[in-house]
Protein backbone atom coordinates (compact mmCIF):
# COMPACT_ATOMS: atom_id res chain seq x y z
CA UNK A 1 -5.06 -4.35 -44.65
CA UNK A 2 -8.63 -3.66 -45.97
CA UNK A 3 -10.30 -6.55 -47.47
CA UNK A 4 -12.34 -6.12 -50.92
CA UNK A 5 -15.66 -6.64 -50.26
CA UNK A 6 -15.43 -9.27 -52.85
CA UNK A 7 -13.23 -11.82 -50.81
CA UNK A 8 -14.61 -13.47 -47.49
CA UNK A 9 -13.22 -14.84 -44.27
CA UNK A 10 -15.31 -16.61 -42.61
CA UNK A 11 -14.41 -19.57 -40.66
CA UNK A 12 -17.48 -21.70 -41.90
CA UNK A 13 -16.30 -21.67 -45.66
CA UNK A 14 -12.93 -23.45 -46.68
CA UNK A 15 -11.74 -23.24 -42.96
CA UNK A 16 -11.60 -19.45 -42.69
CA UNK A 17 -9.45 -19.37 -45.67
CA UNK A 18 -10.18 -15.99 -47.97
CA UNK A 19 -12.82 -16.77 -50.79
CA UNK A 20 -14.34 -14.94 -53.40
CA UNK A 21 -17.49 -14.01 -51.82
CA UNK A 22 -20.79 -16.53 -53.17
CA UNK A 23 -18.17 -18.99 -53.75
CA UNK A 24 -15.91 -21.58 -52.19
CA UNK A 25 -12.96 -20.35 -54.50
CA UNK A 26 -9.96 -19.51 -52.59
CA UNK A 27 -8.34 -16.61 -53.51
CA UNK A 28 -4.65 -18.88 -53.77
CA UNK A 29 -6.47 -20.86 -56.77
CA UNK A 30 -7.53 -17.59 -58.73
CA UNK A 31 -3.85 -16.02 -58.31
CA UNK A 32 -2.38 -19.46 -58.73
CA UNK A 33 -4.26 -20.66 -61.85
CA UNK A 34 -3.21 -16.82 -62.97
CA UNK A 35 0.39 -17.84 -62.45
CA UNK A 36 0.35 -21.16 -64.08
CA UNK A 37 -0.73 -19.63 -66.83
CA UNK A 38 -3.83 -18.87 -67.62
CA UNK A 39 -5.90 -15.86 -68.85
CA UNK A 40 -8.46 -13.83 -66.93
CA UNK A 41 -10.98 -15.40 -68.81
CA UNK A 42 -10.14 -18.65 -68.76
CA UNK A 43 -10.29 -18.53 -64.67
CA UNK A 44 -13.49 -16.55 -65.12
CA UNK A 45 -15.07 -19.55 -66.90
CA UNK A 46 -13.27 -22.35 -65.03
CA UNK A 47 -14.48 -21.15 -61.40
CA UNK A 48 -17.73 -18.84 -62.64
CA UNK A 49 -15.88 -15.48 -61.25
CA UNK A 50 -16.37 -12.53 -62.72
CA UNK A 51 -12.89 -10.08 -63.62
CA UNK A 52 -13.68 -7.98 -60.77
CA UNK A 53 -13.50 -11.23 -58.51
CA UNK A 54 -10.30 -11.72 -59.91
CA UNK A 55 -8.99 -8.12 -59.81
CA UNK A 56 -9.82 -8.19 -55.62
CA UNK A 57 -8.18 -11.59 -55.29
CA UNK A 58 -4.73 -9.55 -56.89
CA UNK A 59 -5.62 -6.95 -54.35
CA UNK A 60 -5.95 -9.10 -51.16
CA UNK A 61 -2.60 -11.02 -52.27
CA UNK A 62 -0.74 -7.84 -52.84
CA UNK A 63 -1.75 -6.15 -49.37
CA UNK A 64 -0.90 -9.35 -47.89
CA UNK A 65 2.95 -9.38 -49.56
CA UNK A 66 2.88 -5.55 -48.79
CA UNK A 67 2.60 -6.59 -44.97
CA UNK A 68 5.04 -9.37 -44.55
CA UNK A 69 8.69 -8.84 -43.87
CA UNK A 70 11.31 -10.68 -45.52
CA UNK A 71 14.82 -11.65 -44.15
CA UNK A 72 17.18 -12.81 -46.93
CA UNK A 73 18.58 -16.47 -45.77
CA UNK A 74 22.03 -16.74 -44.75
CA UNK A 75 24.45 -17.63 -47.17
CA UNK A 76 25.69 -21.52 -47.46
């Protein structure tokens, strides 16, 4: 996975969590604010990111799901 060079890990910010980088905004709240409902520019004025912050916070979350493997449940 290559990491934007707008997110961060770095274990002394938010506990190593990924951040957009000159912030302590996890990447979870940008993509889950997105999901809950609201616009790009509403997040861009709620957490002071820009849309290119947002756009690499997308990025890092869709490499991430990219690398995962999923095993359907057993059925009930």
């Amino acid at each position: 996975m290559t990491v934007p060079n707008r997110i961060v890990l770095d274990p002394a910010v938010s506990h190593g969590k990924p951040v957009i980088r000159g912030t302590r905004v996890p990447v979870t709240v940008v993509v889950g604010s997105l999901a809950g409902g609201m616009t790009f520019e509403e997040v861009q004025r709620e957490y002071d990111v820009t849309a290119d912050d947002i756009r690499a916070a997308l990025r890092f979350v869709g490499e991430l799901a990219e690398q995962e493997s999923f095993h359907p449940l057993p059925s009930v």
